[in-house]
Each structure stands twice: as structure tokens, then as C-alpha cells.
C-alpha atoms as a PDB file:
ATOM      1  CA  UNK A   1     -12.580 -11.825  -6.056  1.00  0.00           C
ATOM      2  CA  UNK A   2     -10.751 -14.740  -4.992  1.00  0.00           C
ATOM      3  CA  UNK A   3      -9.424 -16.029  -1.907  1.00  0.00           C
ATOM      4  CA  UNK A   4      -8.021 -13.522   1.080  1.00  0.00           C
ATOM      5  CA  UNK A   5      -5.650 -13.734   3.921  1.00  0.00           C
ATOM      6  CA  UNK A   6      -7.749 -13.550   7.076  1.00  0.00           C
ATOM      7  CA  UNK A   7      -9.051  -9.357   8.098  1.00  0.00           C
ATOM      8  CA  UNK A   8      -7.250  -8.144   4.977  1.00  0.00           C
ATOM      9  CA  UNK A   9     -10.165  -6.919   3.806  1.00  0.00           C
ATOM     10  CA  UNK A  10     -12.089  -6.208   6.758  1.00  0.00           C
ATOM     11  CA  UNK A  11      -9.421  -4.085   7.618  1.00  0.00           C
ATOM     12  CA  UNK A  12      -9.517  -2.407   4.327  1.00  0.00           C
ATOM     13  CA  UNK A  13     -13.451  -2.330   4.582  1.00  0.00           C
ATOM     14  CA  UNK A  14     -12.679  -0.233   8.129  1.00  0.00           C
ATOM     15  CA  UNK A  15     -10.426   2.036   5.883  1.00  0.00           C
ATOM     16  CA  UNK A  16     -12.583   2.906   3.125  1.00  0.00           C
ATOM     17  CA  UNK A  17     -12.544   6.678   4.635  1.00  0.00           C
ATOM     18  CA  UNK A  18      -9.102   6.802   3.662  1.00  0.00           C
ATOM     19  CA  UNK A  19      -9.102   5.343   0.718  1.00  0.00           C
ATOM     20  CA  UNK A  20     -12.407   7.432  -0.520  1.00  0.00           C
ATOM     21  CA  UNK A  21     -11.828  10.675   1.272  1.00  0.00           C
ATOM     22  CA  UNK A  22      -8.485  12.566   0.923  1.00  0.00           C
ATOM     23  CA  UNK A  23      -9.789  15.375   3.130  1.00  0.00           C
ATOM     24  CA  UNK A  24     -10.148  13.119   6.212  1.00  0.00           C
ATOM     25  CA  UNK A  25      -6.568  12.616   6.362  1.00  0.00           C
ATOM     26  CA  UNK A  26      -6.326  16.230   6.940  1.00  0.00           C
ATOM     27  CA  UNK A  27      -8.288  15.979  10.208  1.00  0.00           C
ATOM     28  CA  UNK A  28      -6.384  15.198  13.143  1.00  0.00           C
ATOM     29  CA  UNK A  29      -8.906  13.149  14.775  1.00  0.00           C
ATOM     30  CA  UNK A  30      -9.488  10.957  11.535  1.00  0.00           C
ATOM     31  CA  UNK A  31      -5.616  10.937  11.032  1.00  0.00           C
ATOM     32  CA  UNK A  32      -5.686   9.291  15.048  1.00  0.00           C
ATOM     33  CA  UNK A  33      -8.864   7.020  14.214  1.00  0.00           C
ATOM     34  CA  UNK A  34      -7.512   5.613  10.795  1.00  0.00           C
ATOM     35  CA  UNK A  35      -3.850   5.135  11.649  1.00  0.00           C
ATOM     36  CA  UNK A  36      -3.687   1.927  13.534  1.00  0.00           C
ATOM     37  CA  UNK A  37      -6.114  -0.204  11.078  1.00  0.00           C
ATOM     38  CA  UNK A  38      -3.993   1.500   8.003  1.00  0.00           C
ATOM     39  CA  UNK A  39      -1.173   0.130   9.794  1.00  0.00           C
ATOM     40  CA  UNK A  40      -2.449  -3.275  10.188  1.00  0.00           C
ATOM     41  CA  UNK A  41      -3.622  -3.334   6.328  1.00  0.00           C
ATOM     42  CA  UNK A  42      -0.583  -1.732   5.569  1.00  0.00           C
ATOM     43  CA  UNK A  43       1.463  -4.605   6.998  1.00  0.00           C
ATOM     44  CA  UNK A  44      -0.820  -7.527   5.944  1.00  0.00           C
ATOM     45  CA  UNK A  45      -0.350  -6.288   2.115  1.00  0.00           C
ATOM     46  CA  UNK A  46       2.809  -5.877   2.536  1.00  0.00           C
ATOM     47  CA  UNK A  47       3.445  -9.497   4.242  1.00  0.00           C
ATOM     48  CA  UNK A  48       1.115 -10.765   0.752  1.00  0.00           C
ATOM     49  CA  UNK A  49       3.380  -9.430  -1.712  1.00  0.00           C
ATOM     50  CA  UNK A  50       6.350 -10.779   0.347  1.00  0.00           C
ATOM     51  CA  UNK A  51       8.372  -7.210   0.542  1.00  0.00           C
ATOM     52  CA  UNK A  52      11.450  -6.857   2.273  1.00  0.00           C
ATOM     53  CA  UNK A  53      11.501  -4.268   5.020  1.00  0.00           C
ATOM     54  CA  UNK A  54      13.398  -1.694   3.005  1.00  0.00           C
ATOM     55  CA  UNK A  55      10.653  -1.885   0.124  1.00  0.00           C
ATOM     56  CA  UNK A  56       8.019  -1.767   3.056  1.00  0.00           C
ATOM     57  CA  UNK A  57      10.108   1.731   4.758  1.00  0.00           C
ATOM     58  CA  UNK A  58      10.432   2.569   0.831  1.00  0.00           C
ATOM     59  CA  UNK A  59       6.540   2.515   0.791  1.00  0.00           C
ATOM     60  CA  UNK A  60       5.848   4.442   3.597  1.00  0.00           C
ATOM     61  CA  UNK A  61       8.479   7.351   3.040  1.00  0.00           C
ATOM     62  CA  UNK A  62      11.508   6.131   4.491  1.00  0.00           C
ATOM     63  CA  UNK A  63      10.829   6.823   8.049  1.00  0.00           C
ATOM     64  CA  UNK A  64      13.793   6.156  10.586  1.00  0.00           C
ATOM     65  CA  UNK A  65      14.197   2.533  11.559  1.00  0.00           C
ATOM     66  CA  UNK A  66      13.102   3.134  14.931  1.00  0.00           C
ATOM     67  CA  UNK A  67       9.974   4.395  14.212  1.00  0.00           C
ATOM     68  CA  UNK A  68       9.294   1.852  11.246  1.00  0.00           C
ATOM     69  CA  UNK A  69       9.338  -0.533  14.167  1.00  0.00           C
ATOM     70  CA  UNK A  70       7.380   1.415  16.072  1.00  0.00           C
ATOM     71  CA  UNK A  71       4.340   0.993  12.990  1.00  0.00           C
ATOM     72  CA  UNK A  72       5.006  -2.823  12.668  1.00  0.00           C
ATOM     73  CA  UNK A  73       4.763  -3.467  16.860  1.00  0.00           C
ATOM     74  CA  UNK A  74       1.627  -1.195  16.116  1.00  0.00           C
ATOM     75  CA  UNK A  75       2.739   1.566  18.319  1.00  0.00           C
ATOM     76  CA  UNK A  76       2.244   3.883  15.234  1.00  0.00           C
ATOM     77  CA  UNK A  77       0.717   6.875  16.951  1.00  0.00           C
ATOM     78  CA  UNK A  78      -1.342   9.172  14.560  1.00  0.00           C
ATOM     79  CA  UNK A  79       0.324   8.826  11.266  1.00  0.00           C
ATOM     80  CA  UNK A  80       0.769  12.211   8.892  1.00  0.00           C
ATOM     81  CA  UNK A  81      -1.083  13.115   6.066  1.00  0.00           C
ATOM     82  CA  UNK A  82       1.554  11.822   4.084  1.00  0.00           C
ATOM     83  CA  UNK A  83       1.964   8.215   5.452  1.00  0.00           C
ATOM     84  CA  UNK A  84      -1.883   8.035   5.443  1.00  0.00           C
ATOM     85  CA  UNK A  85      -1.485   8.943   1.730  1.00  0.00           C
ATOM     86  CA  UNK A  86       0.973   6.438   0.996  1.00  0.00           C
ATOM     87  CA  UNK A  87      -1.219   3.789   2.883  1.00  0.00           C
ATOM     88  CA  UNK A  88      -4.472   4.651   0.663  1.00  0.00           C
ATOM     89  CA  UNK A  89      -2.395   4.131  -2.887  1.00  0.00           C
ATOM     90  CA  UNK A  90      -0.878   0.853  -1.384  1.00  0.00           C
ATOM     91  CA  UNK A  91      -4.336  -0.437  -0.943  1.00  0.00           C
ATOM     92  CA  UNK A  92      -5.860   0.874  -4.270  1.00  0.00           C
ATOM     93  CA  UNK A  93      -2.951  -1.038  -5.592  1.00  0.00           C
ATOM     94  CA  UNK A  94      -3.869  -3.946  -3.967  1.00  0.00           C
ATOM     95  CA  UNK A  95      -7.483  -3.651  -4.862  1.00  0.00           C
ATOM     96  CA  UNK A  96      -6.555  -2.958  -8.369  1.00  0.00           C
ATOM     97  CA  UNK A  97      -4.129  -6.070  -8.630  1.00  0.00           C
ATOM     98  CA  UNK A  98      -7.035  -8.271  -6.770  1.00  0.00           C
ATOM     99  CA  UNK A  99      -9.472  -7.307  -9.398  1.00  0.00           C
ATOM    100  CA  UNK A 100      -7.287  -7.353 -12.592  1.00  0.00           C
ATOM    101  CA  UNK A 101      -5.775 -11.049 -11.429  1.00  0.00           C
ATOM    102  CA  UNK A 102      -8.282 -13.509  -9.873  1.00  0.00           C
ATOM    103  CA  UNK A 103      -4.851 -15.464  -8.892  1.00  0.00           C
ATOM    104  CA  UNK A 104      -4.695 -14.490  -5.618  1.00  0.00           C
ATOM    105  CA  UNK A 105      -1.022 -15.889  -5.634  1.00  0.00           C
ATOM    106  CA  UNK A 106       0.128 -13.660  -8.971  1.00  0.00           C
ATOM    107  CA  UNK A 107      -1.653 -10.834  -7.534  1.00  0.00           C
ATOM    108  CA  UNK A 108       0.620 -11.016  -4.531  1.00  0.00           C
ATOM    109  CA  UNK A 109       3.820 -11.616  -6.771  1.00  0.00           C
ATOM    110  CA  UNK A 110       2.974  -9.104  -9.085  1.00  0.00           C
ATOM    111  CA  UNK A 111       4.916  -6.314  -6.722  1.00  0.00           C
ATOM    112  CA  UNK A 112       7.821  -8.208  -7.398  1.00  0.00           C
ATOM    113  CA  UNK A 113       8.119  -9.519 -10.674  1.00  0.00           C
ATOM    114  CA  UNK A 114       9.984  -7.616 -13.435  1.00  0.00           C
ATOM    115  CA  UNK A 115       7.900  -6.010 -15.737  1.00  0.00           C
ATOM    116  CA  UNK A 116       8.128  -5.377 -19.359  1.00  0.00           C
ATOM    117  CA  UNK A 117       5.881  -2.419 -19.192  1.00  0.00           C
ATOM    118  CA  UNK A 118       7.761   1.086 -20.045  1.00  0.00           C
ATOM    119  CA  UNK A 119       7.005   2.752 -17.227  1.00  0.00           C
ATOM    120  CA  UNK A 120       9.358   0.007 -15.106  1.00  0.00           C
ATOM    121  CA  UNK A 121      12.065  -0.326 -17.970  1.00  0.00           C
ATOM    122  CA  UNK A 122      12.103  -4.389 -16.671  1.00  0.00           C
ATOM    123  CA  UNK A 123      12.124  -3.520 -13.253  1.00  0.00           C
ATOM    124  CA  UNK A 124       9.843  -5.091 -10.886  1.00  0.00           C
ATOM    125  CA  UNK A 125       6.914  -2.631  -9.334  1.00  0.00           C
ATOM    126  CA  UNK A 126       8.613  -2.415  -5.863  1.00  0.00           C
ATOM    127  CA  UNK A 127      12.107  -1.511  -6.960  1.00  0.00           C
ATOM    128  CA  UNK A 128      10.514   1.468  -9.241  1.00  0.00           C
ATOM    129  CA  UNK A 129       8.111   2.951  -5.972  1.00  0.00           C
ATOM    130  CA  UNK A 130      11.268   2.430  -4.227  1.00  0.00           C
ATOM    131  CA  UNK A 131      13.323   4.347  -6.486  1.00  0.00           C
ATOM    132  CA  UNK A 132      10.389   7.224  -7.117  1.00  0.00           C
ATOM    133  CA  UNK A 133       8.743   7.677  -3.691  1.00  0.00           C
ATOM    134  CA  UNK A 134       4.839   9.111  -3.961  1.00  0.00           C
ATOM    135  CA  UNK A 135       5.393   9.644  -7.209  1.00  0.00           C
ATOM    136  CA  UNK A 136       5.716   6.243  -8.401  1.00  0.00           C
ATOM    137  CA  UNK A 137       3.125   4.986  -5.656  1.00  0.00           C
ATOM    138  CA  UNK A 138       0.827   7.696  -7.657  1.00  0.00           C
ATOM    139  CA  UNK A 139       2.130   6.179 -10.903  1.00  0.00           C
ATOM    140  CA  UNK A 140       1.410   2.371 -10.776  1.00  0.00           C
ATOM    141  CA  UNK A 141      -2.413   2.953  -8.696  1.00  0.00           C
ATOM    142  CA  UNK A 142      -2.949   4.980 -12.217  1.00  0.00           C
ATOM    143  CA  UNK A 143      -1.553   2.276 -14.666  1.00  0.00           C
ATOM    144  CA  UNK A 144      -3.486  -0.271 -12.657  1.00  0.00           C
ATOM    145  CA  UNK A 145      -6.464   1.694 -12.614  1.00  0.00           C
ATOM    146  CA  UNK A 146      -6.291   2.234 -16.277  1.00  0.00           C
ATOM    147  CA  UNK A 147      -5.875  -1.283 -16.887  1.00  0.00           C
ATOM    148  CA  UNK A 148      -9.280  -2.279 -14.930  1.00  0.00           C
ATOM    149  CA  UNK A 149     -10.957   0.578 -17.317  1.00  0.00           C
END
């Protein structure tokens, strides 16, 4: 699989309940266990691809700026359904971009590089989950997913 940045994926080995199981996110008291370690992984993806704070609060759902620094001082508190749902795509998007590009380094880039593909219209991956929320989040874990086969 390549090389790693150090407890990237031990932290999204601790998180394979939320990235396998949509119905623990329901569960308060998995939504309190998982929601500091998807914060962590969250953070250390996000610090991989080299995203800009607005593409990481454009990840998670725009939350206010107060509480976005809340998450990154990891003083997250139990995270909604929602964020925890936004968390699980970013990592199946990692996952998928780890396993379709043994380059560690273009995996990583890959969020930001313009893209050809329709679905982006030349835009780079970021800007269009950005622009399209969960939807696009949704979106590109499919395309990527589709890709592996």
C-alpha cells in the first residue's frame, strides 16, 4: 500500500465501525466513542492532501469557525450523525485514492489537482465537495470506488 504518515492508519483501523457500520453513528454512545479518533483521522487526511481550512470546514459541513476549532484542538465533543458521515466518506476516499495510486505523494495531491473527469468539469476534487456538500463527498467515494472495481 505504500508508505503512511505515522497513526493514519491506526487511527483509521480504530474507525473501521464507522466506516463499516452506518447504524453505529446513530447510537449516541458510538457517536461519543468514535468522534475524537474520527477527528484525529479526519485532520491527519486532511493535513496529507494539504487542504486549506475552508476546504477542511467545506468537508465537514461548514460548521461555525469556533467550533471548527474546537474539532482541530480536539475538543470535538460527540460529533452528529452527519459529521460522522462526512468523516467515513473522507476516509473511504482516502482508502480508495491509497489503493488506486501506490504514490503515496499523488495520492495526497490528487484532492487538489484539476481533473479532466466530467463529473469535476476541470475542477480539482476539493473545490467540487466544496461546492456540492454530502452530495459530492457521496459522489467522488463512488467514482473512486468504481475505479478500484
Amino acid at each position: 500500500m505504500g508508505t503512511t504518515r505515522p497513526g493514519a492508519l491506526s487511527r483509521a483501523a480504530a474507525l473501521r465501525a464507522l466506516a463499516l457500520d452506518p447504524d453505529a453513528r446513530r447510537e449516541p454512545a458510538a457517536r461519543r466513542r468514535l468522534s475524537a479518533p474520527a477527528l484525529r483521522t479526519f485532520f491527519a487526511i486532511t493535513r496529507a492532501w494539504g487542504l486549506s481550512v475552508a476546504d477542511e470546514r467545506a468537508l465537514l459541513g461548514w460548521p461555525p469557525p469556533s467550533t471548527f476549532h474546537k474539532y482541530k484542538a480536539g475538543q470535538g465533543g460527540v460529533l452528529s450523525f452527519d459529521t460522522l458521515t462526512r468523516i467515513s466518506l473522507v476516509l473511504g476516499i482516502y482508502k480508495a485514492l491509497q489503493v488506486l495510486y501506490p504514490d503515496v505523494g499523488f495520492a495526497d495531491r490528487w484532492m487538489q489537482m484539476p481533473n479532466a473527469n466530467g463529473l469535476f468539469g476541470g475542477r480539482t476534487p476539493a473545490a467540487f465537495v466544496a461546492d456540492t456538500g454530502i452530495d459530492g463527498l457521496f459522489q467522488v467515494r463512488r467514482l473512486l470506488d468504481a475505479r478500484r472495481g
